[in-house]
Protein backbone atom coordinates (compact mmCIF):
# COMPACT_ATOMS: atom_id res chain seq x y z
CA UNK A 1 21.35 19.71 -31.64
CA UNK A 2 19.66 16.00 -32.78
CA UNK A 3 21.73 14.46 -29.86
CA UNK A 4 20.81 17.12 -27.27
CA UNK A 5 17.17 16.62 -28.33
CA UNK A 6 17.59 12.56 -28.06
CA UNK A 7 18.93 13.35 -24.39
CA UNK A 8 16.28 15.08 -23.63
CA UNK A 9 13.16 12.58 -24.36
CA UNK A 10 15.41 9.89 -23.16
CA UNK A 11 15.65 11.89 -19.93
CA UNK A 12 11.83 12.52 -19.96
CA UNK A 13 10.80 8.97 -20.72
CA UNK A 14 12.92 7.94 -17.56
CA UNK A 15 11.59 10.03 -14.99
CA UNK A 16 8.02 9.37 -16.49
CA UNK A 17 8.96 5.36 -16.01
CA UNK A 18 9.99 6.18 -12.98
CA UNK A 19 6.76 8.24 -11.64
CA UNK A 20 4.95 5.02 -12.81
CA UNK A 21 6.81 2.34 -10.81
CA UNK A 22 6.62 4.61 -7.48
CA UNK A 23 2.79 4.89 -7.50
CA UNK A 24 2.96 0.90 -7.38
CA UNK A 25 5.18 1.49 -4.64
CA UNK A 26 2.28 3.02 -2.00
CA UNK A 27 0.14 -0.51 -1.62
CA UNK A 28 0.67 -1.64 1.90
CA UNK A 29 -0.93 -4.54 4.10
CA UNK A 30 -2.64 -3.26 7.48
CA UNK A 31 -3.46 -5.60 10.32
CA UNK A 32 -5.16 -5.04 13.55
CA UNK A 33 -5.20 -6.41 16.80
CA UNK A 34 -7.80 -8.88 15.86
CA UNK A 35 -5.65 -10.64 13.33
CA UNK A 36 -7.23 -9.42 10.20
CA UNK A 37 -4.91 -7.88 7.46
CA UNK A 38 -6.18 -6.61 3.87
CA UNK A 39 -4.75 -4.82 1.21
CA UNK A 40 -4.89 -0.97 0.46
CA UNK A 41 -3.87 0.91 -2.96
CA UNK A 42 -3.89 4.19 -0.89
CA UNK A 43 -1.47 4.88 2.46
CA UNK A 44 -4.62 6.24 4.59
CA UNK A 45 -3.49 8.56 7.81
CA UNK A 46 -5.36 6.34 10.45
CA UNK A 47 -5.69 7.40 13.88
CA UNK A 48 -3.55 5.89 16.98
CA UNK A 49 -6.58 4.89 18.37
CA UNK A 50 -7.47 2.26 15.90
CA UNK A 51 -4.66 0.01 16.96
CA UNK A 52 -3.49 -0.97 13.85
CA UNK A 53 -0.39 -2.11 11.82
CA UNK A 54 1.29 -0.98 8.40
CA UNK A 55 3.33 -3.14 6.73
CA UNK A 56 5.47 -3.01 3.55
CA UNK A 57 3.07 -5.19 0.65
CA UNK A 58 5.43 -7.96 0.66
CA UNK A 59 4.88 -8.81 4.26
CA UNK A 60 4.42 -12.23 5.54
CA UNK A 61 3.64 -13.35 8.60
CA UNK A 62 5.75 -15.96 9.79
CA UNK A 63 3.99 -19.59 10.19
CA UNK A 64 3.10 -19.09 13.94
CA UNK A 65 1.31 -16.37 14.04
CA UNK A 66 -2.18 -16.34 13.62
CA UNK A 67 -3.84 -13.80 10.80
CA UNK A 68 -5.90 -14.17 8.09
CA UNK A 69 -6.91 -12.14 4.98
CA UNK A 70 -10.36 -10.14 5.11
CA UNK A 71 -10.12 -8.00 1.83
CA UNK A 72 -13.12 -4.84 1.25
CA UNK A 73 -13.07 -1.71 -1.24
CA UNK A 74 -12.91 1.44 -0.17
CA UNK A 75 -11.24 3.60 2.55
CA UNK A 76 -11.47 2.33 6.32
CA UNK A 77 -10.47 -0.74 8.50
CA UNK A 78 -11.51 -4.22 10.04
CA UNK A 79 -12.70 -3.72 13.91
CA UNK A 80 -14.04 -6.47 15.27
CA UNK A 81 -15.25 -8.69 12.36
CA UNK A 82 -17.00 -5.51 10.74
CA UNK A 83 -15.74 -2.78 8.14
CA UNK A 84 -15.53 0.33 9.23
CA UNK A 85 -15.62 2.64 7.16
CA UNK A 86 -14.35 6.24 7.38
């Protein structure tokens, strides 16, 4: 019964470890058309109609290709050189 128990938490400890390591999983760099790309903690539903681009968080753009970083808090996206916020 010691042994079933020891399966058990060791079977509980790995799915909690592994519950952890996906939420870390969920950052993600957006871009829009403008060039601007930030960070975000949170995968957002945004609309069609903001023209913008989702990439994995260990995206790079490549050394041609003209973007640049423009971080903010909070929920929304870079349109035109302004946050907007939503």
């Amino acid at each position: 019964m010691n042994r079933m128990r020891q399966v058990a938490l060791a079977a509980l400890l790995g799915s909690g470890v592994l519950a952890l390591a996906s939420t870390g999983a969920s950052a993600r760099i957006v871009c829009n058309e403008d060039g601007d790309c930030w960070h975000v903690k949170d995968m957002y539903d945004y609309q069609p109609g903001f023209r913008l681009t989702v990439h994995p968080d260990d995206w790079q753009w490549k050394q041609d290709e003209k973007y640049r970083w423009r971080e903010h808090e909070g929920r929304g996206y870079w349109r035109g050189g302004v946050w907007v916020q939503f």
